[in-house]
Protein backbone atom coordinates (compact mmCIF):
# COMPACT_ATOMS: atom_id res chain seq x y z
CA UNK A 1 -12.36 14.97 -16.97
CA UNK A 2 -11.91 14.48 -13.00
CA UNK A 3 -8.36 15.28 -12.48
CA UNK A 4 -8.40 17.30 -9.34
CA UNK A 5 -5.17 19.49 -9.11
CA UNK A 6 -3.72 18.73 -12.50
CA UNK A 7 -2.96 21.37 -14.06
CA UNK A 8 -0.61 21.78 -17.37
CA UNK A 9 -0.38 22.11 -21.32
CA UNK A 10 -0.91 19.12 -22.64
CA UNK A 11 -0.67 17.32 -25.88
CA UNK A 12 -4.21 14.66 -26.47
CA UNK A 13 -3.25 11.45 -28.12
CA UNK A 14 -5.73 8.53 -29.15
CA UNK A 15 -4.23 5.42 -27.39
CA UNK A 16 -6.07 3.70 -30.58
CA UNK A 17 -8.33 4.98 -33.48
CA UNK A 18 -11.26 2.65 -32.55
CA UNK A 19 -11.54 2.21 -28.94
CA UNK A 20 -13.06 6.40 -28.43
CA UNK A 21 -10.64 6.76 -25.69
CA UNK A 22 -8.35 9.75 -25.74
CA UNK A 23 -5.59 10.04 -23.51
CA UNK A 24 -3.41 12.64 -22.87
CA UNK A 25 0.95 12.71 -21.99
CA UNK A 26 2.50 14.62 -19.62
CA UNK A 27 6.04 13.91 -18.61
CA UNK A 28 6.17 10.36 -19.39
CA UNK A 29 2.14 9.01 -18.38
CA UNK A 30 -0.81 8.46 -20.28
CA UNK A 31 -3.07 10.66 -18.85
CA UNK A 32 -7.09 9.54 -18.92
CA UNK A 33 -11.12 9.93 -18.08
CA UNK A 34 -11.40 8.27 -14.92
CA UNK A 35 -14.75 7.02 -16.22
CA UNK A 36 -12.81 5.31 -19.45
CA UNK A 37 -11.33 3.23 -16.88
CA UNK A 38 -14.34 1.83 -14.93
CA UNK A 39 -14.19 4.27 -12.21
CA UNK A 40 -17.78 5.97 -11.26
CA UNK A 41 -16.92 9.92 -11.16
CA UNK A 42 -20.06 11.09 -8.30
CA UNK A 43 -18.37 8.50 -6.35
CA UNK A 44 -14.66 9.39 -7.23
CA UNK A 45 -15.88 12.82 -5.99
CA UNK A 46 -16.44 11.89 -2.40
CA UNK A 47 -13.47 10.15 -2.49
CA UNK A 48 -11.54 13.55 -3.15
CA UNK A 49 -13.57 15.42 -0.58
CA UNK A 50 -12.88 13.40 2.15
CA UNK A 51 -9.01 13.58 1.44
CA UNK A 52 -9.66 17.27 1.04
CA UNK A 53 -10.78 17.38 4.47
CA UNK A 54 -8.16 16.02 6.19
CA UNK A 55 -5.47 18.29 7.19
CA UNK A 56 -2.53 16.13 6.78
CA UNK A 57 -3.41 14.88 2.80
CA UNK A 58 -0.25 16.19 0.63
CA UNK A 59 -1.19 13.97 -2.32
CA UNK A 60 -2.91 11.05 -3.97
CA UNK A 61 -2.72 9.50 -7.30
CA UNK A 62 -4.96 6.82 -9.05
CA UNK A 63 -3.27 4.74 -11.44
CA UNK A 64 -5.71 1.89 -13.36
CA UNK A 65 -4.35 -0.32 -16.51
CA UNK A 66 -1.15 1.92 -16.33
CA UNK A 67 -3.02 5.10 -17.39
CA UNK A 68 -2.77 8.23 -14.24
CA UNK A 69 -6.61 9.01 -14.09
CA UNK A 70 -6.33 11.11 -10.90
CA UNK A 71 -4.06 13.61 -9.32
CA UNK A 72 -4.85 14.93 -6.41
CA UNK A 73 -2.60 17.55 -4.48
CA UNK A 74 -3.40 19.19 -0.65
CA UNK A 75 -2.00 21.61 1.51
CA UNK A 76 1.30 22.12 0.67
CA UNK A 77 1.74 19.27 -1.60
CA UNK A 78 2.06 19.18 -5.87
CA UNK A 79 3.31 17.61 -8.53
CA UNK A 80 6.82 18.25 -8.10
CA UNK A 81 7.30 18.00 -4.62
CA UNK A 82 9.60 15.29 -3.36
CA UNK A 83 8.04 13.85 -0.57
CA UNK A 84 10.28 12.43 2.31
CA UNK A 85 8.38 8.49 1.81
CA UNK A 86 10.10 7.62 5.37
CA UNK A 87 9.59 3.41 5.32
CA UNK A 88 8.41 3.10 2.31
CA UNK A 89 12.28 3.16 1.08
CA UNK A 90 12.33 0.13 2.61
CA UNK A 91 10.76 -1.56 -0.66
CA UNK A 92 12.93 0.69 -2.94
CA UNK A 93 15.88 -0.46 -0.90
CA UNK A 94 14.39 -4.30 -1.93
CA UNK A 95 14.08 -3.65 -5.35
CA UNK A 96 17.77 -2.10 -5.68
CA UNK A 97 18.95 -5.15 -3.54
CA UNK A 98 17.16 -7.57 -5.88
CA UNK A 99 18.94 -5.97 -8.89
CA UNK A 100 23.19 -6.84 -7.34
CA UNK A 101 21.38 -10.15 -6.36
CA UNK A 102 20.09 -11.04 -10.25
CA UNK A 103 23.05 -9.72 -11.25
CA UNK A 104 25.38 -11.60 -9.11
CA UNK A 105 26.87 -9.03 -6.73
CA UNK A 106 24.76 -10.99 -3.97
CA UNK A 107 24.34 -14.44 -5.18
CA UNK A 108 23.49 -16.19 -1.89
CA UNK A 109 20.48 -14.69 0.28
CA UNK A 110 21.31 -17.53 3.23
CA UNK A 111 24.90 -16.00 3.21
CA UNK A 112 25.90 -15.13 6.96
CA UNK A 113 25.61 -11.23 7.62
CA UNK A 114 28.48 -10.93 9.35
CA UNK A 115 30.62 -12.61 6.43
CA UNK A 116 30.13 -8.63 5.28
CA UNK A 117 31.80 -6.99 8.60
CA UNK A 118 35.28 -8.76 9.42
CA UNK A 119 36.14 -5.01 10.90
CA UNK A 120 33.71 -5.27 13.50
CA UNK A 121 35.02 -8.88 14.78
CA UNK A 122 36.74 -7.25 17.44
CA UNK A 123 33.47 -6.40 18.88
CA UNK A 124 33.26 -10.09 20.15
CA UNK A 125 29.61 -10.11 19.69
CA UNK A 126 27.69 -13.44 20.41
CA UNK A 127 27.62 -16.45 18.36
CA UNK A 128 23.71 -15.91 17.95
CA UNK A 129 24.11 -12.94 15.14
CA UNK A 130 26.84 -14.99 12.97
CA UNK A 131 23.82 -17.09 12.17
CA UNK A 132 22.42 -13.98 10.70
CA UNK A 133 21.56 -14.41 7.17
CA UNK A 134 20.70 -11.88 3.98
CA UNK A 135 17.39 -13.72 4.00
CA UNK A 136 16.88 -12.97 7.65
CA UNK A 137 17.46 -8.96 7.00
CA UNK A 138 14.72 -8.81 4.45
CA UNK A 139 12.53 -10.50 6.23
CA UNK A 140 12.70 -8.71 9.27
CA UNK A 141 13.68 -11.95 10.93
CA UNK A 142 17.26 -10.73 12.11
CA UNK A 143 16.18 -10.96 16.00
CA UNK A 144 17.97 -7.79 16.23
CA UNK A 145 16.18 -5.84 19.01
CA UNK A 146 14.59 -2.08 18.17
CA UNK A 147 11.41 -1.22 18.70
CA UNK A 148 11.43 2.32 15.57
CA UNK A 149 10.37 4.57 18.95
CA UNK A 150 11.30 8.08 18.99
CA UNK A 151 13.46 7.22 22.01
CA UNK A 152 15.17 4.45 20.09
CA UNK A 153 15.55 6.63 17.13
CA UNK A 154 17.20 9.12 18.98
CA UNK A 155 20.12 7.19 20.19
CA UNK A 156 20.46 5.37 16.82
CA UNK A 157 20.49 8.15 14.99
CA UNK A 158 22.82 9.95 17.58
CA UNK A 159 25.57 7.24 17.79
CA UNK A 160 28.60 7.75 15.80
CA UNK A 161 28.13 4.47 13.74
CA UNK A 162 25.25 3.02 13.37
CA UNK A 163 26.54 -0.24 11.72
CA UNK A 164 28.57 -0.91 15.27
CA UNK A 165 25.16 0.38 16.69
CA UNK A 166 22.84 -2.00 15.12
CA UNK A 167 25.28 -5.43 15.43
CA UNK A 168 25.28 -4.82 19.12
CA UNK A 169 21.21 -4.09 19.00
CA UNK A 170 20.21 -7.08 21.97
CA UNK A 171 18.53 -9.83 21.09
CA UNK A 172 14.61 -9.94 20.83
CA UNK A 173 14.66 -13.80 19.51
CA UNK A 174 16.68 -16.15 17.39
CA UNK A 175 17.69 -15.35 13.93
CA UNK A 176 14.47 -16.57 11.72
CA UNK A 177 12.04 -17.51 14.84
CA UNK A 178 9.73 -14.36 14.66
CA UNK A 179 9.45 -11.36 13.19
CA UNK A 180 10.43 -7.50 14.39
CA UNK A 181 10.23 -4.51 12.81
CA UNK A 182 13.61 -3.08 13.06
CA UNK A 183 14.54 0.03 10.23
CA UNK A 184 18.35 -0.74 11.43
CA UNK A 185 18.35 -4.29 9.65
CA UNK A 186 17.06 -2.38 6.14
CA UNK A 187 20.26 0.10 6.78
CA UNK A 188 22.18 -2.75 7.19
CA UNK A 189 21.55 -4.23 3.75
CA UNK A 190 22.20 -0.72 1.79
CA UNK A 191 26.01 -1.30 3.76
CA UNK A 192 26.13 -4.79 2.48
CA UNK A 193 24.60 -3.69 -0.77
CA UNK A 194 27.72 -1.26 -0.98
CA UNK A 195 30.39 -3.76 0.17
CA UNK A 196 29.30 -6.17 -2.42
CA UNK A 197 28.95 -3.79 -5.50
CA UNK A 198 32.28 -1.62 -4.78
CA UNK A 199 29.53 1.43 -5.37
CA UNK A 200 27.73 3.46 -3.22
CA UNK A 201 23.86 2.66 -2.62
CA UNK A 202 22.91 5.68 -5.03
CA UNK A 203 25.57 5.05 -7.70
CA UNK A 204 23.99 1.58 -8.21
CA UNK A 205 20.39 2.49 -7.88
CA UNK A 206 20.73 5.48 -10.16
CA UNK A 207 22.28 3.13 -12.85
CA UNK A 208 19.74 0.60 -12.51
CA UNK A 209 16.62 1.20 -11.10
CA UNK A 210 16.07 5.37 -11.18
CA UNK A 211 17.45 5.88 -14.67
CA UNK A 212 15.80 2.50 -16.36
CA UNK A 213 12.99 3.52 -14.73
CA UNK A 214 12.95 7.11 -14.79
CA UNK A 215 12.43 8.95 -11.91
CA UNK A 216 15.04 11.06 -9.78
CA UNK A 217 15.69 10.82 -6.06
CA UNK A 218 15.61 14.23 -5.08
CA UNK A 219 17.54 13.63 -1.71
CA UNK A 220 19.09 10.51 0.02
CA UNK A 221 20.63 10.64 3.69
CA UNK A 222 23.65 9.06 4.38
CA UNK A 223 24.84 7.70 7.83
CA UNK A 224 28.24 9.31 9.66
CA UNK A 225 30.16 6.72 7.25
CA UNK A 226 29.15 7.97 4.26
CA UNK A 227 26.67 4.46 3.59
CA UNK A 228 22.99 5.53 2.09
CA UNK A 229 19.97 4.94 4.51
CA UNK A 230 18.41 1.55 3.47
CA UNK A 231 15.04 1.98 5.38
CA UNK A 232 14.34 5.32 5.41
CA UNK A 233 15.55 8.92 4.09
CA UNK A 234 14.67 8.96 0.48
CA UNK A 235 12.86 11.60 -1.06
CA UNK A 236 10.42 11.04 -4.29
CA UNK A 237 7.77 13.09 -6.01
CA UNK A 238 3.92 11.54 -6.15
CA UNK A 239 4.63 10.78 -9.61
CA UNK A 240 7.91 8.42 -9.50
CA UNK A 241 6.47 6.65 -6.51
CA UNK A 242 3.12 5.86 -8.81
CA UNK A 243 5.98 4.90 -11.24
CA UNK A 244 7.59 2.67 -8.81
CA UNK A 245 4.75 0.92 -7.92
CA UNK A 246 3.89 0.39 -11.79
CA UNK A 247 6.95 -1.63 -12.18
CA UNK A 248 5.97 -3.88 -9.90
CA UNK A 249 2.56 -4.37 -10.53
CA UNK A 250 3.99 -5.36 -14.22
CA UNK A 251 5.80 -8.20 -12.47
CA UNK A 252 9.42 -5.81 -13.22
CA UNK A 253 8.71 -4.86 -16.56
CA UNK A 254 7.89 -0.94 -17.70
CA UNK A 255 7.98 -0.12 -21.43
CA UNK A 256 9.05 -4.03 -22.28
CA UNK A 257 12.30 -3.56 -20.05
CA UNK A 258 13.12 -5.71 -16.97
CA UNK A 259 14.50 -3.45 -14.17
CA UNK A 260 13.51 -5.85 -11.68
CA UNK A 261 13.18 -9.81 -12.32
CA UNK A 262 9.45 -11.31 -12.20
CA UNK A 263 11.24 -14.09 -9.82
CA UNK A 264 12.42 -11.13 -7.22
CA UNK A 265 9.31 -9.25 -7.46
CA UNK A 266 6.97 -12.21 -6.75
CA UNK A 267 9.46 -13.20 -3.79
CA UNK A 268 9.00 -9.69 -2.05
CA UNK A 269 5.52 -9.75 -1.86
CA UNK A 270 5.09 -13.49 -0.63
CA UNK A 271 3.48 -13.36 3.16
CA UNK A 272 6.92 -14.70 5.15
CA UNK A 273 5.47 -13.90 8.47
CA UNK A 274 1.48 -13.38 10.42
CA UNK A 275 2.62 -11.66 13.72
CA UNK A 276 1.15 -9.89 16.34
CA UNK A 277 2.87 -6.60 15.38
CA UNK A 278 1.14 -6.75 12.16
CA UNK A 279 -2.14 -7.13 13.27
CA UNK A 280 -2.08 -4.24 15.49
CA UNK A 281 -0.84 -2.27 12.49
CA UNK A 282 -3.97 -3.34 10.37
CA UNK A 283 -5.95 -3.45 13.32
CA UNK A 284 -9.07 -3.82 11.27
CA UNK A 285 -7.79 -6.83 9.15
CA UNK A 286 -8.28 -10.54 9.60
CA UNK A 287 -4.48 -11.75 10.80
CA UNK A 288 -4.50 -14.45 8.34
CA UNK A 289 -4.68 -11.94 5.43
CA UNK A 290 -1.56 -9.28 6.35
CA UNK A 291 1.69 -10.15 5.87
CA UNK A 292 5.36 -8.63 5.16
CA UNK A 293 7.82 -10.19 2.52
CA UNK A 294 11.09 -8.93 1.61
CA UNK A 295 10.14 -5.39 2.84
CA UNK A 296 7.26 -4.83 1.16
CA UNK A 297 3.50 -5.18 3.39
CA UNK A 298 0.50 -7.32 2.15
CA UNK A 299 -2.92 -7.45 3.24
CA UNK A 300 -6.22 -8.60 2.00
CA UNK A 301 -8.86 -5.64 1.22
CA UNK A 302 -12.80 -6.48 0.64
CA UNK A 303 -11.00 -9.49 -0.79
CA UNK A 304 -8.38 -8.11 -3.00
CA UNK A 305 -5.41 -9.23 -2.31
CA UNK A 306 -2.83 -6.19 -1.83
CA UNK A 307 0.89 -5.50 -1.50
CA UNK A 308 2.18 -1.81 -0.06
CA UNK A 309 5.34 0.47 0.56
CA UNK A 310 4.21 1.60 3.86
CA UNK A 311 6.10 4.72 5.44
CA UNK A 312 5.51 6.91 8.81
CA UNK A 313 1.96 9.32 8.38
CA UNK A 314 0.81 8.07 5.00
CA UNK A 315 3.46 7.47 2.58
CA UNK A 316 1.71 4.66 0.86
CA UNK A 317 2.22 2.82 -1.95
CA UNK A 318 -0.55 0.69 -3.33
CA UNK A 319 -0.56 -2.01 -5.72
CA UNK A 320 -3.59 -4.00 -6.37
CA UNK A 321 -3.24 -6.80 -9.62
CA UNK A 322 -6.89 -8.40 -9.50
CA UNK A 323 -7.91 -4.35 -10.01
CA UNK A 324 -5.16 -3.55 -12.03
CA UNK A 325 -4.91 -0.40 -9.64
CA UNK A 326 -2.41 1.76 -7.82
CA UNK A 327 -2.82 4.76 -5.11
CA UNK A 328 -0.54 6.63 -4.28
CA UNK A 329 -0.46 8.70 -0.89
CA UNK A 330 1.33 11.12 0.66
CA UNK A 331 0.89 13.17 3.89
CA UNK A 332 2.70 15.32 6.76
CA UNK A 333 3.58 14.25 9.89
CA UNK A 334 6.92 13.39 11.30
CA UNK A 335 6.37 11.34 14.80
CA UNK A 336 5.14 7.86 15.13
CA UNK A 337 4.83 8.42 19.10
CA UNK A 338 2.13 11.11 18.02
CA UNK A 339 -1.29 9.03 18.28
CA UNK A 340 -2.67 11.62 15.51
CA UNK A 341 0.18 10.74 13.13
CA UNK A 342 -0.01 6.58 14.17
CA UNK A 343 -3.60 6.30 13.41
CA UNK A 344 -3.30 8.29 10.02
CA UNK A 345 -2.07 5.49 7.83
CA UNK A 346 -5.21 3.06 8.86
CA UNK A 347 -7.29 6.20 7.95
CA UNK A 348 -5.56 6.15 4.97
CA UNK A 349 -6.17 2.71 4.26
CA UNK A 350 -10.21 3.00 4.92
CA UNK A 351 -9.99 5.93 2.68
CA UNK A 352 -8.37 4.11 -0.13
CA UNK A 353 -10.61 0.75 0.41
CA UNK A 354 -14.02 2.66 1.24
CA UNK A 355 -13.90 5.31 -1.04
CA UNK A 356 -11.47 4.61 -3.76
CA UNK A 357 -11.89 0.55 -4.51
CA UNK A 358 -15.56 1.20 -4.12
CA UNK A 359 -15.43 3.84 -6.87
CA UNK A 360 -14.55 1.19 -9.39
CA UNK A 361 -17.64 -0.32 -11.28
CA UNK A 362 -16.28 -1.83 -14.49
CA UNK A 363 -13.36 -3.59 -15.72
C-alpha cells in the first residue's frame, strides 16, 4: 500500500465481502490501496517525490470516493499538526455563515451591512457603504479598498478596531461593480455572524459545523474586541481540512447528516465574478474558467471543473466532483510580499494537476 508517512495500528475492515477491497479505519476515515481507487502507484510515486523535494511541503492528502488513499507529511509537518490555513478560513467562515443563514439568524443576504453597526453611525461615513449588502461581503464585491499587502496588513492589524478600520477602508468602486480581494470584508461577516446569533463565531461553529462534522479548531484569533477572525487565523490539522472539503464535495452531507444545505453549498461555488486579479492569480488559466463565489475559488483544470479554499503559501483545499477527488495541501511560509512564497501556490497547483490528476487512470 502507498501511504507515504502514515504510520499507526490499525484495525483492516472489508468495506464489502465481494468487491476484494480492504480498507482500513483510523480516527474516523476509511483508509485504502491507492490502486483500488483508479490511481496508477509508479506514477503516484513521482507525484510524492516532487513534493518531497520542495522545501516548503508540510503535507498532502489524497482523498478519492471518500476513502484517504494518501498521506503525505514533510519537513516539520504530520498528522496532528494544526496548520495555520491563513485564507482558506475564508470558506470555513462561508460554510458557518451559511448555517445562521438556513437557520434563520441571517435570513436576507441583500440586507444592508451597516443595518449591523448603528454604533459606528457617528462615524458619518458616506452614503456609498449603506448600500453595502451581506451578498456584497461574500462576494468580495463590498468596494471596500485593501489591497492584503504586508504594509496594509500591518496597519489593519495594528489599529485598535478593526471593524471602525475596515468601514472607513476608501473606496476602490461601487458596492457590486467589480470585484477586490479584501480579508477585512470576510472579518466583517464573522462580526455580523456574532451580532445576529447572540454567540460568538466559535460558539456557533463548534455547535454546528466542527462537532457535526468532527474536527477541532486547534486555535482561532480574535480581534482587540473579542470578535473571531472571519478570513484568516484558524488553525486545522491535514486531516479535518480533507474532512472539510468532503462535506462539500457531498453537496453538505457526511455520514447522511446535513451540516451544510446542498442550496448553500452549490451557491458558494457558483463563478460570481472573472476579474483581472484572478487571472494573475491563476496566471496559467484561461480567464473564462477561474472564478470566486461566496469565498470559495474555482477554476477549470485539464477540463475538470474545480472549486478551492485557497490560503497564503499553499494551504489548499481541493475539491474535484467529475473525479470524485480531494487534495489537500499544506506548506510554510508566512509573507505574500515574498516572491518565493507568492509563486508557491501556482506550483502547488501544477503539482496537484500534473502529477496528481494525471495519476488517476480508472474510475
Amino acid at each position: 500500500m502507498f501511504i507515504a508517512g502514515f504510520i499507526c495500528s490499525i484495525i483492516i475492515i472489508d468495506q464489502k465481502p465481494d468487491d476484494g477491497i480492504s480498507l482500513y479505519e483510523s480516527e474516523g476515515w476509511w483508509i485504502g490501496d491507492p490502486e483500488d481507487f483508479g490511481f496508477d502507484e509508479a506514477r503516484l510515486q513521482l507525484a510524492y517525490n516532487w513534493a518531497s523535494y520542495q522545501p516548503y511541503m508540510r503535507s498532502v492528502l489524497i482523498v478519492r470516493h471518500g476513502v484517504l488513499v494518501a498521506e503525505w507529511y514533510y519537513n516539520d509537518g504530520g498528522r496532528y499538526t494544526a496548520h495555520h490555513i491563513h485564507s482558506s478560513s475564508k470558506s470555513f467562515m462561508s460554510a458557518i455563515f451559511g448555517i445562521a443563514h438556513e437557520m434563520g439568524y441571517i435570513p436576507d443576504l441583500d440586507k444592508k451591512m451597516m443595518d449591523y453597526f448603528p454604533e459606528y453611525a457617528y462615524l458619518n461615513l458616506p452614503a456609498w457603504k449603506y448600500n453595502i449588502t451581506l451578498r456584497h461581503l461574500l462576494q468580495m464585491k463590498a468596494g471596500l479598498e485593501f489591497d492584503d499587502s504586508a504594509d496594509a496588513w500591518r496597519a489593519y492589524a495594528g489599529s485598535s478596531d478593526w471593524v471602525k478600520y475596515a468601514l472607513e477602508l476608501p473606496k476602490s468602486h461601487d458596492p457590486g461593480e467589480d470585484w477586490d480581494y479584501a480579508t477585512p470584508q470576510t472579518n466583517i461577516l464573522s462580526v455580523i455572524l456574532t451580532k445576529a446569533t447572540g454567540m460568538s463565531t466559535k460558539e456557533f461553529a463548534d455547535l454546528y459545523l466542527f462537532e457535526p462534522l468532527g474536527i477541532t479548531i486547534d486555535h482561532w484569533s480574535q480581534d482587540p474586541q473579542g470578535y473571531y477572525c472571519g478570513g484568516h487565523e484558524m488553525y486545522f490539522t491535514p486531516r479535518d481540512m480533507a474532512r472539510f472539503g468532503l462535506l462539500y464535495l457531498n453537496n453538505g452531507t457526511l455520514d447522511d447528516v446535513e451540516i451544510v444545505s446542498k442550496d448553500w453549498v452549490l451557491e458558494s461555488i457558483e463563478n460570481y465574478e472573472y476579474g483581472n486579479i484572478i487571472e494573475e492569480i491563476f496566471s496559467y488559466i484561461p480567464k473564462d474558467t477561474a472564478g470566486y463565489g461566496y469565498q470559495w475559488w474555482t477554476a477549470t483544470f485539464s477540463g475538470h471543473f474545480c472549486y478551492m479554499t485557497r490560503g497564503c503559501c499553499g494551504q489548499v483545499i481541493y475539491c474535484v466532483p467529475s473525479l470524485d477527488l480531494i487534495v489537500v495541501t499544506t506548506a510554510t511560509g508566512t509573507v505574500m510580499d515574498d516572491p518565493i512564497v507568492f509563486h508557491q501556490i501556482p506550483n502547488i497547483d501544477t503539482f496537484v494537476v500534473y502529477n496528481i490528476f494525471t495519476s488517476i487512470v480508472s474510475d
